[in-house]
PDB file of N, CA and C in Angstrom:
ATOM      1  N   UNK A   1     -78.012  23.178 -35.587  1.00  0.00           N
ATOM      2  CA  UNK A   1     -77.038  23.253 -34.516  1.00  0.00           C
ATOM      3  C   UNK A   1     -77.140  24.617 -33.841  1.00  0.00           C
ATOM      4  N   UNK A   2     -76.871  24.514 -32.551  1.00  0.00           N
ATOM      5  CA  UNK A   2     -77.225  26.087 -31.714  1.00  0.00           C
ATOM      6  C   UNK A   2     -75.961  26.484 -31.620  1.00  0.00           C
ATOM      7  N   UNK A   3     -75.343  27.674 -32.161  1.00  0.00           N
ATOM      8  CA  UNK A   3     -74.043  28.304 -31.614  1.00  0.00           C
ATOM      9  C   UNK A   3     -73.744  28.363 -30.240  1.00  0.00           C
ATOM     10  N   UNK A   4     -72.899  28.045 -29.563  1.00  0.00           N
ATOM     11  CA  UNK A   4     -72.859  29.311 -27.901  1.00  0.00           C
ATOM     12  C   UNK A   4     -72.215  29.899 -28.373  1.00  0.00           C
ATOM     13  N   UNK A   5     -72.796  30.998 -27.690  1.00  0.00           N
ATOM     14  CA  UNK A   5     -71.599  32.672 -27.242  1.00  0.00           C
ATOM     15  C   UNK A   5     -71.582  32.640 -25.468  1.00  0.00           C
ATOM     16  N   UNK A   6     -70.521  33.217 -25.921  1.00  0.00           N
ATOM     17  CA  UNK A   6     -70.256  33.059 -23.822  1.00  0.00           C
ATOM     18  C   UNK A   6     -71.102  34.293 -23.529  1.00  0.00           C
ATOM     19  N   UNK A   7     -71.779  33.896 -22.236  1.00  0.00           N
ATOM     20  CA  UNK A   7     -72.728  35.085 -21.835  1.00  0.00           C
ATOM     21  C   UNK A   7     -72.067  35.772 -20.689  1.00  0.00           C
ATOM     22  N   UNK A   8     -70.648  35.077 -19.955  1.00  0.00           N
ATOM     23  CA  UNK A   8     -70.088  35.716 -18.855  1.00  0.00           C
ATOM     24  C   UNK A   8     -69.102  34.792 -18.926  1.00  0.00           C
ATOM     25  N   UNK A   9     -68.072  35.946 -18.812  1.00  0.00           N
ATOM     26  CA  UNK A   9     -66.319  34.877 -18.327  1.00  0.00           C
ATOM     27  C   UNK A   9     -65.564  35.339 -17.027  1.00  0.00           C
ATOM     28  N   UNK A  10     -64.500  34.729 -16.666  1.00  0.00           N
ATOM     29  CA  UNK A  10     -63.813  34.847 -15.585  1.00  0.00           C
ATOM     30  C   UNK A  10     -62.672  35.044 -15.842  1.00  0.00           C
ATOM     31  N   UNK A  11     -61.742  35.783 -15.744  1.00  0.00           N
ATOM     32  CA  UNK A  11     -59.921  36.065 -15.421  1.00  0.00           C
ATOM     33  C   UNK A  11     -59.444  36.111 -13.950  1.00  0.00           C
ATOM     34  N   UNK A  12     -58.543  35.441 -13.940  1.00  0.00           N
ATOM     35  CA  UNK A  12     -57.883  35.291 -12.612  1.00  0.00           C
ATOM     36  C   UNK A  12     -56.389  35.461 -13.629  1.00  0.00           C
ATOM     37  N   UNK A  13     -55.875  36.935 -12.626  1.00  0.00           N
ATOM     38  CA  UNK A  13     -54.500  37.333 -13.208  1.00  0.00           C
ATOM     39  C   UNK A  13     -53.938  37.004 -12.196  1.00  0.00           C
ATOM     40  N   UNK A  14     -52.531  36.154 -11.821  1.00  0.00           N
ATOM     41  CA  UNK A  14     -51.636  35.799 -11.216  1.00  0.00           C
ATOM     42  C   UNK A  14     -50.748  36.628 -11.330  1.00  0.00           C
ATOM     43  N   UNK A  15     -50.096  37.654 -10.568  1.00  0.00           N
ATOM     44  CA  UNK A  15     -48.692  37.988 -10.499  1.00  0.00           C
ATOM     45  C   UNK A  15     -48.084  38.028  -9.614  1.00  0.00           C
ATOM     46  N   UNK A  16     -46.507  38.763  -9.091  1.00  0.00           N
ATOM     47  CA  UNK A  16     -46.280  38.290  -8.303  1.00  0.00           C
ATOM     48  C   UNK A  16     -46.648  39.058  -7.188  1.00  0.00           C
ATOM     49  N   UNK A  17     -47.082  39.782  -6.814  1.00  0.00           N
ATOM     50  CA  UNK A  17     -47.280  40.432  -5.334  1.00  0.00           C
ATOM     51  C   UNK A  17     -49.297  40.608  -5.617  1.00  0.00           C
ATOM     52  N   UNK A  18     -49.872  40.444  -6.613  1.00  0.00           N
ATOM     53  CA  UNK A  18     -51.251  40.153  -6.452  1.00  0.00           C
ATOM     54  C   UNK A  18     -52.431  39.017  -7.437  1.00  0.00           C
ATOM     55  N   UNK A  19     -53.265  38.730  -6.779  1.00  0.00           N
ATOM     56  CA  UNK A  19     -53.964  37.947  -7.583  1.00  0.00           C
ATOM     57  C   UNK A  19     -55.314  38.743  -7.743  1.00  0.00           C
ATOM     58  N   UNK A  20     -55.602  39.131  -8.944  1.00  0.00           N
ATOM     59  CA  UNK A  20     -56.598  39.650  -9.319  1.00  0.00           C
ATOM     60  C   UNK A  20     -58.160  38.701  -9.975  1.00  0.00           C
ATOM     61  N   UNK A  21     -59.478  39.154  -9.696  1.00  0.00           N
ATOM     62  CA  UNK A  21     -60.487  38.120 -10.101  1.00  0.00           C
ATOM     63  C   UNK A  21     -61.037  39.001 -10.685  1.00  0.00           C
ATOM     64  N   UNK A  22     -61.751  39.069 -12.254  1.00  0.00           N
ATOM     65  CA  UNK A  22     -62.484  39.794 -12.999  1.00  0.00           C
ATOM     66  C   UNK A  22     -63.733  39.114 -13.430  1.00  0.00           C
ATOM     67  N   UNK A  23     -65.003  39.362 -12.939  1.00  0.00           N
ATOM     68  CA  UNK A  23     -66.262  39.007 -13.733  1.00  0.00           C
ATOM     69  C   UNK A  23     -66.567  39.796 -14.802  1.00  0.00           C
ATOM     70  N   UNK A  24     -66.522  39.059 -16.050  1.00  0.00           N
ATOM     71  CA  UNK A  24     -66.716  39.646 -17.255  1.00  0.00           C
ATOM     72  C   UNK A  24     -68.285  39.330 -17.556  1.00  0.00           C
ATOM     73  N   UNK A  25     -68.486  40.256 -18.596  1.00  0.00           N
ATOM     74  CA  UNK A  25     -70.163  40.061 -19.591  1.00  0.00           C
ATOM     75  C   UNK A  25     -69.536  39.009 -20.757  1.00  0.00           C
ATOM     76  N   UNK A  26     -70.027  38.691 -21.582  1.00  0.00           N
ATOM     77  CA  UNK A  26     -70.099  37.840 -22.611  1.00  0.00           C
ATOM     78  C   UNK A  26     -68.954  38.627 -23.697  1.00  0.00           C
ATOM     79  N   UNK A  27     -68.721  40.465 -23.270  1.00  0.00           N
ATOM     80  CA  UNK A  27     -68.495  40.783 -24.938  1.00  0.00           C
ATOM     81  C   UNK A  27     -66.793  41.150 -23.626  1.00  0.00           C
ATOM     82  N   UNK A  28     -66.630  40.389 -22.858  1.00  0.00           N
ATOM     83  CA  UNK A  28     -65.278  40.967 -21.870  1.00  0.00           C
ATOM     84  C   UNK A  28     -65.106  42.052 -21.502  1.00  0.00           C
ATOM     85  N   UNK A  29     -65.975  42.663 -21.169  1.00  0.00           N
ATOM     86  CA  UNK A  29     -66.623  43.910 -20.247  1.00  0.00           C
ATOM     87  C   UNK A  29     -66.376  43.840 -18.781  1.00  0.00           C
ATOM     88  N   UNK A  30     -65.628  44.482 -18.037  1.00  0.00           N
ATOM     89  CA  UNK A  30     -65.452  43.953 -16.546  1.00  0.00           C
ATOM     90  C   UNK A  30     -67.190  44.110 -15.700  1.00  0.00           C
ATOM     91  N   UNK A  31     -67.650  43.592 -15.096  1.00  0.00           N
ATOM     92  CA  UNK A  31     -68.695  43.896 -14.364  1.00  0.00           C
ATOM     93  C   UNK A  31     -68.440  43.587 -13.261  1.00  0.00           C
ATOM     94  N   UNK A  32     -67.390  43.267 -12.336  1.00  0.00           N
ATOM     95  CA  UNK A  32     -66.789  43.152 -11.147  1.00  0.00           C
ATOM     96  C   UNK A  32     -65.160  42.584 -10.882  1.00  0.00           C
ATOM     97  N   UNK A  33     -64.303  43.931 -10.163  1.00  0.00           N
ATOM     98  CA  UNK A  33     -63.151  43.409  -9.995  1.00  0.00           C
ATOM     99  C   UNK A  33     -62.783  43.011  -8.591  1.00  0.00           C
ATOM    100  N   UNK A  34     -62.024  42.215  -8.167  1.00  0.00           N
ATOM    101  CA  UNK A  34     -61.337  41.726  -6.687  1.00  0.00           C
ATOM    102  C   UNK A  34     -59.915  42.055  -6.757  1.00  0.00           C
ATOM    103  N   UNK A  35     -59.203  42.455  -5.927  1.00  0.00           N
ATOM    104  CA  UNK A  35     -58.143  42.229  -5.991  1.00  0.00           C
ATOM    105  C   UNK A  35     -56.904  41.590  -4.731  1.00  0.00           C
ATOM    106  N   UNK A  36     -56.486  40.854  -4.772  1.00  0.00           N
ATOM    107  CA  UNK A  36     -55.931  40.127  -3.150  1.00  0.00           C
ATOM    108  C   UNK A  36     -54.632  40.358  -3.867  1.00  0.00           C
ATOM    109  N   UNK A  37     -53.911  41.130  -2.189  1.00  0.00           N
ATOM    110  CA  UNK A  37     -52.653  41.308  -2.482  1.00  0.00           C
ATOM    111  C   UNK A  37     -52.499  39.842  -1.099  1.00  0.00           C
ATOM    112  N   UNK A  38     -50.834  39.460  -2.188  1.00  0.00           N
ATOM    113  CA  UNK A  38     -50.064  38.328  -1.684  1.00  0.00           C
ATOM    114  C   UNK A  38     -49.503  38.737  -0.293  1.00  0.00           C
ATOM    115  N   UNK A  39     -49.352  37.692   0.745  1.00  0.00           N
ATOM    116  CA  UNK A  39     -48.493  38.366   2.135  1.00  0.00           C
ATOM    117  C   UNK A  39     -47.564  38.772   1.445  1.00  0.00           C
ATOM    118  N   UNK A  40     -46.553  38.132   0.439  1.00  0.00           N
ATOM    119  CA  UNK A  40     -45.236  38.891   0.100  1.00  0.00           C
ATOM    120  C   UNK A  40     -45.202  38.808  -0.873  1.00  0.00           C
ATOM    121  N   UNK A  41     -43.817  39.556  -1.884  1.00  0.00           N
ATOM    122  CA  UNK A  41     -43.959  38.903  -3.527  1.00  0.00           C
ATOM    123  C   UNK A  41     -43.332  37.554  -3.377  1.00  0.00           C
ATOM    124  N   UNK A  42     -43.578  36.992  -4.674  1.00  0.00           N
ATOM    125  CA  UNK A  42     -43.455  35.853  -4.879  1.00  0.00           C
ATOM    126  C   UNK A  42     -42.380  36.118  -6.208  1.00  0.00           C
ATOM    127  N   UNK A  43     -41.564  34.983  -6.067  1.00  0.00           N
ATOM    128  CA  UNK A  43     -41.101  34.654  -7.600  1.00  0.00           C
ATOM    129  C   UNK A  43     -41.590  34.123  -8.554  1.00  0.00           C
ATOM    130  N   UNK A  44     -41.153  34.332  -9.980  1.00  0.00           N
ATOM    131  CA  UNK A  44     -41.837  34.224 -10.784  1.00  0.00           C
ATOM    132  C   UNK A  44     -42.598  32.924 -11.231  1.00  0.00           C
ATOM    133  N   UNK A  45     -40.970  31.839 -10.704  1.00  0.00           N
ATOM    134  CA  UNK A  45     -41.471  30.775 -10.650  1.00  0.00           C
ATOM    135  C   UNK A  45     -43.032  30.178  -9.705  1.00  0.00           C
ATOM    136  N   UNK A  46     -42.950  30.927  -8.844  1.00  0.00           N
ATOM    137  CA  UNK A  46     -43.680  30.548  -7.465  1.00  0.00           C
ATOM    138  C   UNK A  46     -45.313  31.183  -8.217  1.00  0.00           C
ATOM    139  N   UNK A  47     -45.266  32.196  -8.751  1.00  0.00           N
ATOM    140  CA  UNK A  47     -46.311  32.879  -9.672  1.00  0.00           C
ATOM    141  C   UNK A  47     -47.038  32.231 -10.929  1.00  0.00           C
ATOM    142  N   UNK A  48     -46.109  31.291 -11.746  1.00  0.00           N
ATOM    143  CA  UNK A  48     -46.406  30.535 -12.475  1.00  0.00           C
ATOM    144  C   UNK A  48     -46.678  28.830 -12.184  1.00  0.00           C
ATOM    145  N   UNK A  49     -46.337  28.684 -10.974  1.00  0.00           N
ATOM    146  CA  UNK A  49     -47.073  27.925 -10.170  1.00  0.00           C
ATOM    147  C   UNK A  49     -48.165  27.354  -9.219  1.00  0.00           C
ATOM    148  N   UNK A  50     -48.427  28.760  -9.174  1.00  0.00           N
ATOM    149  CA  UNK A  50     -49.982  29.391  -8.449  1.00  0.00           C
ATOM    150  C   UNK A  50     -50.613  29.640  -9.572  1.00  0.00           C
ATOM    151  N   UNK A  51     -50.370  30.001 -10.844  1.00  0.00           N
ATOM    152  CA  UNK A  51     -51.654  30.491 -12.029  1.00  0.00           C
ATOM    153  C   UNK A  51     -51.496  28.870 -12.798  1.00  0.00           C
ATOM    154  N   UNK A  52     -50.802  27.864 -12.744  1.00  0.00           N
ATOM    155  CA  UNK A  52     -51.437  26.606 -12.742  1.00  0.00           C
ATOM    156  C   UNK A  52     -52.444  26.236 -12.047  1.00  0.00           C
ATOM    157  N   UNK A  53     -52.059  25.788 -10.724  1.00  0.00           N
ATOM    158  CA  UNK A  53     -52.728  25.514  -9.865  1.00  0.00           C
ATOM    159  C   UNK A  53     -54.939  25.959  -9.821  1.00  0.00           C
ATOM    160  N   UNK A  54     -54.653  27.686 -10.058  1.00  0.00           N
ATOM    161  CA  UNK A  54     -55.740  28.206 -10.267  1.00  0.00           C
ATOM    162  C   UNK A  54     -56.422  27.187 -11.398  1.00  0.00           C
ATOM    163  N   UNK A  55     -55.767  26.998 -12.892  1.00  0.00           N
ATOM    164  CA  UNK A  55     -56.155  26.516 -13.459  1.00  0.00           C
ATOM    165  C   UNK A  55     -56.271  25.251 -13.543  1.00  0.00           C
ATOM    166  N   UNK A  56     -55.505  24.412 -13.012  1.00  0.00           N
ATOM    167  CA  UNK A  56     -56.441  23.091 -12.897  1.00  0.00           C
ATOM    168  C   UNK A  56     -57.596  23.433 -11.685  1.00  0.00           C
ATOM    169  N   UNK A  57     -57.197  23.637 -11.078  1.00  0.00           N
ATOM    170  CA  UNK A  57     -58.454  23.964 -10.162  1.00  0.00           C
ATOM    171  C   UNK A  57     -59.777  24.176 -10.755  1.00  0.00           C
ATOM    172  N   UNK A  58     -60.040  25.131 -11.659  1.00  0.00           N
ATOM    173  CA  UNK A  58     -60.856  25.589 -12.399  1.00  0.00           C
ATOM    174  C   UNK A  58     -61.341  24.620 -13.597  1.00  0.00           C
ATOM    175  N   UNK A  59     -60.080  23.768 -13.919  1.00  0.00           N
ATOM    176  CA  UNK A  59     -60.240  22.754 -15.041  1.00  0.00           C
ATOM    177  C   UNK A  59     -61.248  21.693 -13.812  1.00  0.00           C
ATOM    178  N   UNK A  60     -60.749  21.503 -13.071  1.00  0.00           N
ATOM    179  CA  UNK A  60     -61.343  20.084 -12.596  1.00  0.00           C
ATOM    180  C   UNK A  60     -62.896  20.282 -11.901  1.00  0.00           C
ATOM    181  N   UNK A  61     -63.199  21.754 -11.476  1.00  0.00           N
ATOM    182  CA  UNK A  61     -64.555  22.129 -11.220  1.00  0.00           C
ATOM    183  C   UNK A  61     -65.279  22.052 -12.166  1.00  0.00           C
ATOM    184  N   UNK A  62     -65.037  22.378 -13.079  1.00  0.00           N
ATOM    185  CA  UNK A  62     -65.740  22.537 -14.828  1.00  0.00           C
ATOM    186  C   UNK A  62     -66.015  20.901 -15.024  1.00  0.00           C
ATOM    187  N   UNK A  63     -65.314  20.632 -15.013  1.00  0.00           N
ATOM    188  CA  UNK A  63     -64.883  18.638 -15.444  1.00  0.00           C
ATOM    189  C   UNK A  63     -65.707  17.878 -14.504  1.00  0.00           C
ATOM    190  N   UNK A  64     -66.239  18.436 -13.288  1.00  0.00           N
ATOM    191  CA  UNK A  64     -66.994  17.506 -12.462  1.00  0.00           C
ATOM    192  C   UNK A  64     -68.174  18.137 -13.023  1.00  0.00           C
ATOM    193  N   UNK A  65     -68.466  19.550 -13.312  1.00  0.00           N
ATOM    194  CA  UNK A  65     -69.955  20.120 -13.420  1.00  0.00           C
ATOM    195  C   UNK A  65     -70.495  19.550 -14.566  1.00  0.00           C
ATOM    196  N   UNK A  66     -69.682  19.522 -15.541  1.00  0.00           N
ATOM    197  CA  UNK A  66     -70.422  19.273 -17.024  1.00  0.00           C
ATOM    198  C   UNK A  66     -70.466  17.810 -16.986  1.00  0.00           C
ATOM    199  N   UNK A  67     -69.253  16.734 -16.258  1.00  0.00           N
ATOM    200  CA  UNK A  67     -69.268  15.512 -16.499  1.00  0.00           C
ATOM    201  C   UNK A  67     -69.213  14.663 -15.087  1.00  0.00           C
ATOM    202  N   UNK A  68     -70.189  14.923 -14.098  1.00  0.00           N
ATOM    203  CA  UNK A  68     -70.443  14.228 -13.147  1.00  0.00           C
ATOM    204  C   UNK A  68     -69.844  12.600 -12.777  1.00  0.00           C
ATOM    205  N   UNK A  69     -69.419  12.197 -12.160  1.00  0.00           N
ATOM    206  CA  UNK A  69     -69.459  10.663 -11.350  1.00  0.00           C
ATOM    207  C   UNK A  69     -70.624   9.721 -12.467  1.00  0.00           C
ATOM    208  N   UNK A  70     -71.410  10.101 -11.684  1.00  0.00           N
ATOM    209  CA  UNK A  70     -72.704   9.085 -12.238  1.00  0.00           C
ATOM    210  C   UNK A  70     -72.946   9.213 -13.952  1.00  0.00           C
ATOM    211  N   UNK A  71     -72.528  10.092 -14.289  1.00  0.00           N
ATOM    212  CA  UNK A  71     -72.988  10.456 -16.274  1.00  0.00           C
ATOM    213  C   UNK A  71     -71.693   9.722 -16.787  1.00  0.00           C
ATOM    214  N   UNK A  72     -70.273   9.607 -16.097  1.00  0.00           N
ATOM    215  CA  UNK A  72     -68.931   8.650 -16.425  1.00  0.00           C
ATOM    216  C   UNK A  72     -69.013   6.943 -16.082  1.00  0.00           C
ATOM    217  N   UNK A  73     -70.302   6.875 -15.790  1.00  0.00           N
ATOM    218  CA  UNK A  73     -70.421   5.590 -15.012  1.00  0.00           C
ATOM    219  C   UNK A  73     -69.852   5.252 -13.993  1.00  0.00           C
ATOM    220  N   UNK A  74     -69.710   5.725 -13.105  1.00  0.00           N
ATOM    221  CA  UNK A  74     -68.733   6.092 -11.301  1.00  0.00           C
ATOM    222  C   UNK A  74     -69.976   5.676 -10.710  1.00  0.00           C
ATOM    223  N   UNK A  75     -69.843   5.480  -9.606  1.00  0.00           N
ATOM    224  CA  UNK A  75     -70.297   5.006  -8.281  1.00  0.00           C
ATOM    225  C   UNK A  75     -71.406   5.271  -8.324  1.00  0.00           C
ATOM    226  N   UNK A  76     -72.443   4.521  -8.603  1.00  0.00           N
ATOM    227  CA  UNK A  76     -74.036   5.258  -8.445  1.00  0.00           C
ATOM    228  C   UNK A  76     -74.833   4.293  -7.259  1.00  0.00           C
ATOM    229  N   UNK A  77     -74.348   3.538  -6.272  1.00  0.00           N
ATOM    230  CA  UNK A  77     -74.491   2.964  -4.812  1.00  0.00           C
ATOM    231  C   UNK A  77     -74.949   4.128  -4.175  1.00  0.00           C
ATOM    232  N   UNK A  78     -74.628   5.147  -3.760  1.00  0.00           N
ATOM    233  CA  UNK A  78     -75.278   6.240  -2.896  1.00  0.00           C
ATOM    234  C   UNK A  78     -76.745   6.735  -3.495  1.00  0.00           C
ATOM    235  N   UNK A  79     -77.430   6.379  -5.337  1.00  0.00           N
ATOM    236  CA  UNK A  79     -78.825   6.473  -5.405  1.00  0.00           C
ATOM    237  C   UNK A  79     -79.717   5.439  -4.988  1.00  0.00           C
ATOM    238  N   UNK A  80     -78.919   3.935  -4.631  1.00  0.00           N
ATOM    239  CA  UNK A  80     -79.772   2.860  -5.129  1.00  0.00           C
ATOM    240  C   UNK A  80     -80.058   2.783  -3.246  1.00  0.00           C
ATOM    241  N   UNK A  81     -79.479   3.386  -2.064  1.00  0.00           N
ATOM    242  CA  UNK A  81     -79.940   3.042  -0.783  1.00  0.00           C
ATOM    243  C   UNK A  81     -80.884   3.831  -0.338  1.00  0.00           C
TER     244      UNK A  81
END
């Protein structure tokens, strides 16, 4: 069996007046930061509603990359024309 180790990760910090993006190395080393400030602050609620959001977002990109349409048995008419 082959272990993984993560060779690079991502943080997206939600708060309320900024959203921060961190490219990490494998050992969580920053190797690039972003930072976007919000037009205004937000409440907390409104903050913990946006760092969902990020994350399904992120869940459902992952979820199409690793498990495609066609590999779930979905629509495979657009190879056969």
């Amino acid at each position: 069996m082959v272990e993984d180790f993560p060779v690079g990760k991502v943080l997206i910090d939600v708060g309320r007046r900024y959203i921060t993006v961190y490219r990490c190395d494998g050992n969580g080393y920053v190797q690039d930061e972003e930072r976007f400030k919000l037009p205004w602050m937000i409440d907390r609620k409104d903050a913990v509603d946006l760092a969902n959001a990020v994350f399904n977002t992120a869940y459902a990109w992952s979820d199409a990359t690793v498990n495609p349409p066609a590999a779930r048995g979905g629509d495979q008419s657009a190879d056969s024309g």
